[in-house]
Protein backbone atom coordinates (compact mmCIF):
# COMPACT_ATOMS: atom_id res chain seq x y z
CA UNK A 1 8.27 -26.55 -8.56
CA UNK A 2 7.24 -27.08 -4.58
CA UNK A 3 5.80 -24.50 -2.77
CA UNK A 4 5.22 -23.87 0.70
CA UNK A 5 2.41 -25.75 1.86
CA UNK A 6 0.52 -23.25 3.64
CA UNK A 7 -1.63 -20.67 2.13
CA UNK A 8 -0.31 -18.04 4.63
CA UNK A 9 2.99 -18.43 3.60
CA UNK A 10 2.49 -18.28 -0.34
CA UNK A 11 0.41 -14.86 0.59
CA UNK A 12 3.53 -13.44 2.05
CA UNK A 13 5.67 -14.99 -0.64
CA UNK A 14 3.21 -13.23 -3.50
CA UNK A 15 3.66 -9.80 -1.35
CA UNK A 16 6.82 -9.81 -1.73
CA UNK A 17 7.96 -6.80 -3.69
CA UNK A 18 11.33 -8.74 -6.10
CA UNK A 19 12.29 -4.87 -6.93
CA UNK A 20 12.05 -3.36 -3.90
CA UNK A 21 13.59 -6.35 -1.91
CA UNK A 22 10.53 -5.64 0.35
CA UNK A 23 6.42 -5.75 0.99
CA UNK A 24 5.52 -2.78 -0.36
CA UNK A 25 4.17 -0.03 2.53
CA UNK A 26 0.57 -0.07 2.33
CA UNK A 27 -0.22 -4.02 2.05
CA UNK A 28 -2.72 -5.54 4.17
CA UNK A 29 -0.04 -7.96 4.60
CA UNK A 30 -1.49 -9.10 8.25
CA UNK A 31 -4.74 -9.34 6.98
CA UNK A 32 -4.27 -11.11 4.34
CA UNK A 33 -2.07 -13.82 6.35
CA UNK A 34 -4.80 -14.11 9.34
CA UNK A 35 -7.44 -14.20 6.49
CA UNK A 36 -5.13 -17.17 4.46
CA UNK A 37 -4.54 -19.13 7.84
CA UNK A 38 -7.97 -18.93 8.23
CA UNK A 39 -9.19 -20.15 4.77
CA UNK A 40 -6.13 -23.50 5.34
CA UNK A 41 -7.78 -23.86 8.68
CA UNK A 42 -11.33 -24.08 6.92
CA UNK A 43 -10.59 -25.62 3.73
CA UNK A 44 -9.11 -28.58 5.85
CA UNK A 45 -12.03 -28.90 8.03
CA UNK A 46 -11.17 -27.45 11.32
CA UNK A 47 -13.33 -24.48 11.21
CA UNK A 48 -16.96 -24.06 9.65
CA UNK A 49 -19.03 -21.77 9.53
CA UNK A 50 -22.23 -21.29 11.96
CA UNK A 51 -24.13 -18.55 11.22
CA UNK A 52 -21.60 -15.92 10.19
CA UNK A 53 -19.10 -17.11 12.88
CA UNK A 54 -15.82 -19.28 12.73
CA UNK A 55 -16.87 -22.41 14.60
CA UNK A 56 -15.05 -25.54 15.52
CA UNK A 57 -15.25 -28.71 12.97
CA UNK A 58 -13.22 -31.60 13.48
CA UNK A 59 -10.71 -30.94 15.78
CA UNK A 60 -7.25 -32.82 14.98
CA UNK A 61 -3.79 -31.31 15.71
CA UNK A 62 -2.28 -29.11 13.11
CA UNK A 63 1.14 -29.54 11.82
CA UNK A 64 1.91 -26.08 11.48
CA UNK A 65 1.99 -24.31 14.79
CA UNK A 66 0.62 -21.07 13.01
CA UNK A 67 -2.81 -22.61 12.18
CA UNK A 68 -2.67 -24.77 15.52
CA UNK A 69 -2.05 -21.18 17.90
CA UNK A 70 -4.98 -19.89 15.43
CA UNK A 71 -7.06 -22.46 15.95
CA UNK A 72 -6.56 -22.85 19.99
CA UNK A 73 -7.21 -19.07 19.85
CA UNK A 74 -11.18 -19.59 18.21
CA UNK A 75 -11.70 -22.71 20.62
CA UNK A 76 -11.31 -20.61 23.74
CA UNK A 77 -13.42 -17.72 22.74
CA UNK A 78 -16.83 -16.62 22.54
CA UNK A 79 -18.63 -17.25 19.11
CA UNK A 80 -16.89 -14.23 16.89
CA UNK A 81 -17.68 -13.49 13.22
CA UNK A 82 -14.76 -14.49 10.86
CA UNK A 83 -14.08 -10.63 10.22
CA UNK A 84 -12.98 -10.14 14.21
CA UNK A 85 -9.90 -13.41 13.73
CA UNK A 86 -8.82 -11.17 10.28
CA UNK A 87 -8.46 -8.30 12.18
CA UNK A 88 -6.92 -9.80 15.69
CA UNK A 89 -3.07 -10.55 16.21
CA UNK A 90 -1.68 -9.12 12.55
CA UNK A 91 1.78 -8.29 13.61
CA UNK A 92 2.36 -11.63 15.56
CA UNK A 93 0.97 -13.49 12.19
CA UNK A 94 3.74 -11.45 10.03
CA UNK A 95 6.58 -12.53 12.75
CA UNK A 96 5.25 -16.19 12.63
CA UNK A 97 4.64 -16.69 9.03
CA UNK A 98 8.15 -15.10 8.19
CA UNK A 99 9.73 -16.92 10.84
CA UNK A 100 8.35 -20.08 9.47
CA UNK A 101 9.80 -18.97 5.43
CA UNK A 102 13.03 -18.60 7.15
CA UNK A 103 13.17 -21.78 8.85
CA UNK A 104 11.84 -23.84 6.07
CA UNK A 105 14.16 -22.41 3.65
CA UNK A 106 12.28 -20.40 1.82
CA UNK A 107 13.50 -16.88 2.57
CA UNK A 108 16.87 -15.18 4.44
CA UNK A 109 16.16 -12.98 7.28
CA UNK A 110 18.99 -10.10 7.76
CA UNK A 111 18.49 -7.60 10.64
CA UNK A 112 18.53 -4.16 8.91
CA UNK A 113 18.22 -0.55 10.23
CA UNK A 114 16.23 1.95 8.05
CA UNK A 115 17.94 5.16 7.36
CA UNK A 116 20.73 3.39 9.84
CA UNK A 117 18.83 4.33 12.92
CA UNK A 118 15.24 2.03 12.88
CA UNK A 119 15.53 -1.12 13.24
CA UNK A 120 13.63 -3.87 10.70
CA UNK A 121 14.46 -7.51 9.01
CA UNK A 122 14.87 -7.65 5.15
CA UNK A 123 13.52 -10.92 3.58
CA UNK A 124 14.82 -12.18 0.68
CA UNK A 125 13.84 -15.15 -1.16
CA UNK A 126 15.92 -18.08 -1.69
CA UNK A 127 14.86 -19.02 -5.12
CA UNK A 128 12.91 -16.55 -7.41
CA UNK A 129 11.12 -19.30 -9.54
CA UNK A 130 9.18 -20.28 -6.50
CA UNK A 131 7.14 -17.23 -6.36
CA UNK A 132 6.71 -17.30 -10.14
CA UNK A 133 5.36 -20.63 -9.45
CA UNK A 134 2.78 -19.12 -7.36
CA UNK A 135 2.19 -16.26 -10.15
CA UNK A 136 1.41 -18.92 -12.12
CA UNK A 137 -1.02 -20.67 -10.26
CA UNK A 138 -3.21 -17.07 -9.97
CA UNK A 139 -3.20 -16.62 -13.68
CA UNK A 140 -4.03 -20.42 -14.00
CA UNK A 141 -7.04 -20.01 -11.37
CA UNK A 142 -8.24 -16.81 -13.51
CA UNK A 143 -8.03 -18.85 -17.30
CA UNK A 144 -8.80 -22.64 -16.66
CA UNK A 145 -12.38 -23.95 -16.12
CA UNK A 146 -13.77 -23.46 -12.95
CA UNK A 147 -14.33 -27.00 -11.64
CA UNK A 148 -10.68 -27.77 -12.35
CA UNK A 149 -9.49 -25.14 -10.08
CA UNK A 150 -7.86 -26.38 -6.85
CA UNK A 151 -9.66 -24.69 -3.59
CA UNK A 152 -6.44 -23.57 -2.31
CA UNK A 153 -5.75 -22.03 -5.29
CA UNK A 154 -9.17 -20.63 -5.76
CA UNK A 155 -8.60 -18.50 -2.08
CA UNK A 156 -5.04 -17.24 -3.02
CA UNK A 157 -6.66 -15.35 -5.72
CA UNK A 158 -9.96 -14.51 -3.47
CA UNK A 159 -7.68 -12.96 -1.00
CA UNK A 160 -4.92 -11.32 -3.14
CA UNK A 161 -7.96 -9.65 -5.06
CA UNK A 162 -10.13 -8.94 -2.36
CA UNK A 163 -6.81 -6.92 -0.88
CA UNK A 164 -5.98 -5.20 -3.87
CA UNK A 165 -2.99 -6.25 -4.41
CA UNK A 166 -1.65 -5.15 -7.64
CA UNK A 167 1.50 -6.78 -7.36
CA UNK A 168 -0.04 -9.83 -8.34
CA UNK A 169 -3.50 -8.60 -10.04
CA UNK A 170 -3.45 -4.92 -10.90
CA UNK A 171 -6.64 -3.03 -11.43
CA UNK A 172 -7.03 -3.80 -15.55
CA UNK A 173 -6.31 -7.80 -14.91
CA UNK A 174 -9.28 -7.26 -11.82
CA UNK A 175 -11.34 -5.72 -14.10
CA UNK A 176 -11.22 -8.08 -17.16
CA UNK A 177 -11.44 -11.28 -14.85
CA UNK A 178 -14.31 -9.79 -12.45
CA UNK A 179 -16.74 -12.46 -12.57
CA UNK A 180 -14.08 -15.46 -12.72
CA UNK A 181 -12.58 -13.59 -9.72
CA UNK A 182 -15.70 -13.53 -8.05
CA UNK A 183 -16.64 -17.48 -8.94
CA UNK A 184 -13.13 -17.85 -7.27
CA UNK A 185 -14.12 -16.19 -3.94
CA UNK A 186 -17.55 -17.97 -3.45
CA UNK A 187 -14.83 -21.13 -3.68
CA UNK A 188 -12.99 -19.88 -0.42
CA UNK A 189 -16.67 -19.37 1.49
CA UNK A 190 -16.41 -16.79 4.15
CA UNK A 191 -12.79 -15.46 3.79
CA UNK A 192 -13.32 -13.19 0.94
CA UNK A 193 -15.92 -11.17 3.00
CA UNK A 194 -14.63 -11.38 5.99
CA UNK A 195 -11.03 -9.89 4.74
CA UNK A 196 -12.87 -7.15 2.91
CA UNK A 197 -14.94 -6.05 6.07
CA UNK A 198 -11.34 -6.56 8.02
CA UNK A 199 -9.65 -4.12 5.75
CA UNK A 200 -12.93 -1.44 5.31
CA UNK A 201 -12.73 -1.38 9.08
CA UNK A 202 -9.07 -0.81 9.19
CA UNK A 203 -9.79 1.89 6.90
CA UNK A 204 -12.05 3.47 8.54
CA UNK A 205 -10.12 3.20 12.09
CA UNK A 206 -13.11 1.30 12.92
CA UNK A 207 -12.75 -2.03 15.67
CA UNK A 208 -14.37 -5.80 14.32
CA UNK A 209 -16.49 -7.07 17.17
């Protein structure tokens, strides 16, 4: 079964509330997708890490104009810790990633109005199996030896766990697979911590710098 090809976009496919027909309120859905574009961005080389801080690597074009805008955003700032790009431009990375489902045929967008008066887009997904595809891969990550696990795969879980997201891992599956889940985020390198100090300072009402 294919998948989308970017780890932002199977984050926001794993959100994705089948029930509901929605994310469910309370998901650190932008987080989670600037911490996933991040992880594609340094999994594939572009970004390393210096220090604590999201550097340059080797700097080719992207082919997805998510990670490219990301990327062009880190090259013309200041050294910032990798904490500060989770945090920065969430609601613009939900627009682009679902924008990007839609147009690869992934999802349907349908303008909707909540309560008939506020306005919102409902996402539904073209083919159900491809998110159980992705459900798959998690529980796959969590059971099969470690040095068979691919990296991408090994950050879906570090960042669906790290965000507590117990539509995919609820708090008995975290607690059972707590050291493999761990294992799994010193894979992804500095986008587990970085997404959890993102989402303790959102919780706090606190500002990265």
């Amino acid at each position: 079964m294919a998948v989308p090809d970017s780890l932002a976009q199977r984050v926001f496919l794993l959100a994705y509330n089948p029930d509901k027909g929605r994310v469910s309120v309370g998901t650190s859905l932008g987080a989670m997708l600037r911490a996933a574009a991040l992880a594609d961005l340094y999994l594939n080389g572009h970004l390393i890490d210096e220090r604590g801080h999201a550097a340059i690597g080797v700097r080719h074009p992207c082919r997805d104009p998510v990670l490219e805008a990301l990327l062009e955003e880190i090259a013309g700032s200041k050294p910032r810790r990798w904490h500060f790009w989770v945090n920065s431009r969430q609601r613009v990375a939900v627009r682009a990633v679902r924008q990007q489902l839609s147009d690869g045929g992934w999802v349907r967008l349908q303008p909707h109005r909540v309560l008939g008066l506020f306005p919102t887009t409902k996402v539904t997904i073209r083919d159900p199996r491809v998110r159980k595809e992705l459900l798959g891969r998690v529980n796959a990550a969590l059971k099969k030896p470690i040095g068979r696990v691919h990296p991408a795969d090994a950050t879906l879980v570090a960042i669906v766990a790290t965000a507590g997201l117990k539509l995919v891992l609820d708090r008995k599956t975290r607690r059972a697979y707590k050291r493999r889940i761990q294992q799994l985020t010193e894979l992804s390198g500095p986008i587990g911590p970085a997404l959890d100090k993102a989402i303790q300072d959102a919780a706090l009402g606190g500002e990265a710098g």
